[in-house]
Protein backbone atom coordinates (compact mmCIF):
# COMPACT_ATOMS: atom_id res chain seq x y z
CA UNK A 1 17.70 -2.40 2.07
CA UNK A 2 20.38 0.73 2.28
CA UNK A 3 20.79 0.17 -1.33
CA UNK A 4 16.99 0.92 -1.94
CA UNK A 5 17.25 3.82 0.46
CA UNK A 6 20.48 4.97 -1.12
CA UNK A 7 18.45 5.34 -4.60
CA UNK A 8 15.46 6.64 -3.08
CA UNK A 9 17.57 9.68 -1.32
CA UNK A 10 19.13 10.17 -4.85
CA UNK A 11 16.10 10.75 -6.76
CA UNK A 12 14.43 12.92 -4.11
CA UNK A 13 17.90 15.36 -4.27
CA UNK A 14 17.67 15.18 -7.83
CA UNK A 15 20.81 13.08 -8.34
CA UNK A 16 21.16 10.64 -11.29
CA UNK A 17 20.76 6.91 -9.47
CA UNK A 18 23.42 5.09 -10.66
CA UNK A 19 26.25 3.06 -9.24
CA UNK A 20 28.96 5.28 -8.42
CA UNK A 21 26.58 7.99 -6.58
CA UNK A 22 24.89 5.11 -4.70
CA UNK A 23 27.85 3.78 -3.72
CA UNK A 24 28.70 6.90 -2.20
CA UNK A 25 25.81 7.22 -0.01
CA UNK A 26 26.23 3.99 1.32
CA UNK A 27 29.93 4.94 2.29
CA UNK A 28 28.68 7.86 3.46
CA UNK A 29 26.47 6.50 6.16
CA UNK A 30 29.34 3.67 7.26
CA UNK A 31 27.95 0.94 5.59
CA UNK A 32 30.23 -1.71 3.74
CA UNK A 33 29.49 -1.95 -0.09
CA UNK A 34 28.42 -4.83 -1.77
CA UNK A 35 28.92 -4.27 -5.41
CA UNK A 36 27.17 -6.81 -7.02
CA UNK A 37 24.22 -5.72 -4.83
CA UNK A 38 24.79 -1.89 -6.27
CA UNK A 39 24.83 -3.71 -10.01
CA UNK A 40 21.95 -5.42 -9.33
CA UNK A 41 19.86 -3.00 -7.91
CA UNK A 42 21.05 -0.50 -10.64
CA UNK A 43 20.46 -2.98 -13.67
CA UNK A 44 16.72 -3.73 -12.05
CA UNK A 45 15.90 0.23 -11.99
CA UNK A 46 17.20 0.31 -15.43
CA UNK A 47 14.01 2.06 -17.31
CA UNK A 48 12.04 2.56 -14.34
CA UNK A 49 9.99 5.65 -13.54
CA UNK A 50 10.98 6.23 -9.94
CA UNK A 51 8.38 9.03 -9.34
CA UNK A 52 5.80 7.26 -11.15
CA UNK A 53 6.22 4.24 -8.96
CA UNK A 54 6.33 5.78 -5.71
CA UNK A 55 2.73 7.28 -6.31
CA UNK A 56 1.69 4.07 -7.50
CA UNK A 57 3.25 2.68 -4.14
CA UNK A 58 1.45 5.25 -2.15
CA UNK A 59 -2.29 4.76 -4.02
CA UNK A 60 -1.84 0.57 -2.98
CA UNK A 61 -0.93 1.56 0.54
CA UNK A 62 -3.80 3.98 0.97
CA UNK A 63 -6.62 1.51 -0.28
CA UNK A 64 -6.32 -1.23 2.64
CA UNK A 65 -7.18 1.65 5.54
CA UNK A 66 -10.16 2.55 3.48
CA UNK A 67 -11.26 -0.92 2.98
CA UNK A 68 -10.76 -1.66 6.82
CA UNK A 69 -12.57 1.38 8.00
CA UNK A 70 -15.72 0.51 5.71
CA UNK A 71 -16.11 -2.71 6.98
CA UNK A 72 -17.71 -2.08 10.22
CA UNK A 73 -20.17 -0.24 9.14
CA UNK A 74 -21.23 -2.87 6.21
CA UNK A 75 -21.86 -5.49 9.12
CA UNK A 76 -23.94 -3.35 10.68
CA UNK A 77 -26.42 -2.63 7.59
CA UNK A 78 -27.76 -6.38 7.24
CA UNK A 79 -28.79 -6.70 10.90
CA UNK A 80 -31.95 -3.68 10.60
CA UNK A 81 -33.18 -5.45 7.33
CA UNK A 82 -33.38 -9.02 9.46
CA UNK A 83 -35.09 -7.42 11.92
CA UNK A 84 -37.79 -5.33 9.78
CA UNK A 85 -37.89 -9.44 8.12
CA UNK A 86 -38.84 -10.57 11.12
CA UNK A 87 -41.49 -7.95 12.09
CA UNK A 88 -43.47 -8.68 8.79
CA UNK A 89 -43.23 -12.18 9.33
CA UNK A 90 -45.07 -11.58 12.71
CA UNK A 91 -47.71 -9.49 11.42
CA UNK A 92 -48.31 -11.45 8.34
CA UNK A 93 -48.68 -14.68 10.53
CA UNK A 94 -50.44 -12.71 13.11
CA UNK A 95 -53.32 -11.57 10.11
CA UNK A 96 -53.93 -15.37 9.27
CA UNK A 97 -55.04 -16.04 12.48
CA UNK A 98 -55.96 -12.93 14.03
């Protein structure tokens, strides 16, 4: 995971994400270095938009709190139709023999 972190401090300071510079962050905070974790992770974000991902990542993590927050208040709506259902049932049964 310090690997991720390591390239994800790098692009925020505007640093070119490759292996030498994340190598040196991970140094840097006492870490041992794994280099064929460095290579991989490198080779994976070869072509990858880092911005562009990270407000991807940010739109799918804000959508489950507004799906959660609506829910509530959709379980509330059926009940007052059920109700008003019942109250014309009443009255229409209530005019065939009334």
């Amino acid at each position: 995971m310090e690997y991720i972190y390591a390239a994800l401090l790098l692009h925020k300071l505007g640093k070119e994400v490759n292996e030498e510079n994340v190598k040196k962050v991970v140094v840097a905070v006492g870490e041992e270095v794994d280099e064929s974790k460095i290579k991989s992770l490198i080779a994976s974000l070869k072509g990858v938009d880092i911005a562009k991902e990270l407000e991807n990542a940010s739109l799918v993590s804000a959508a489950p709190t507004s799906g959660v927050s609506e829910a509530p208040a959709e379980e509330k709506k059926p009940e007052a139709p059920k109700e008003e259902k019942k109250e014309a049932a009443a009255e229409g049964l209530s005019s065939l023999f009334g």
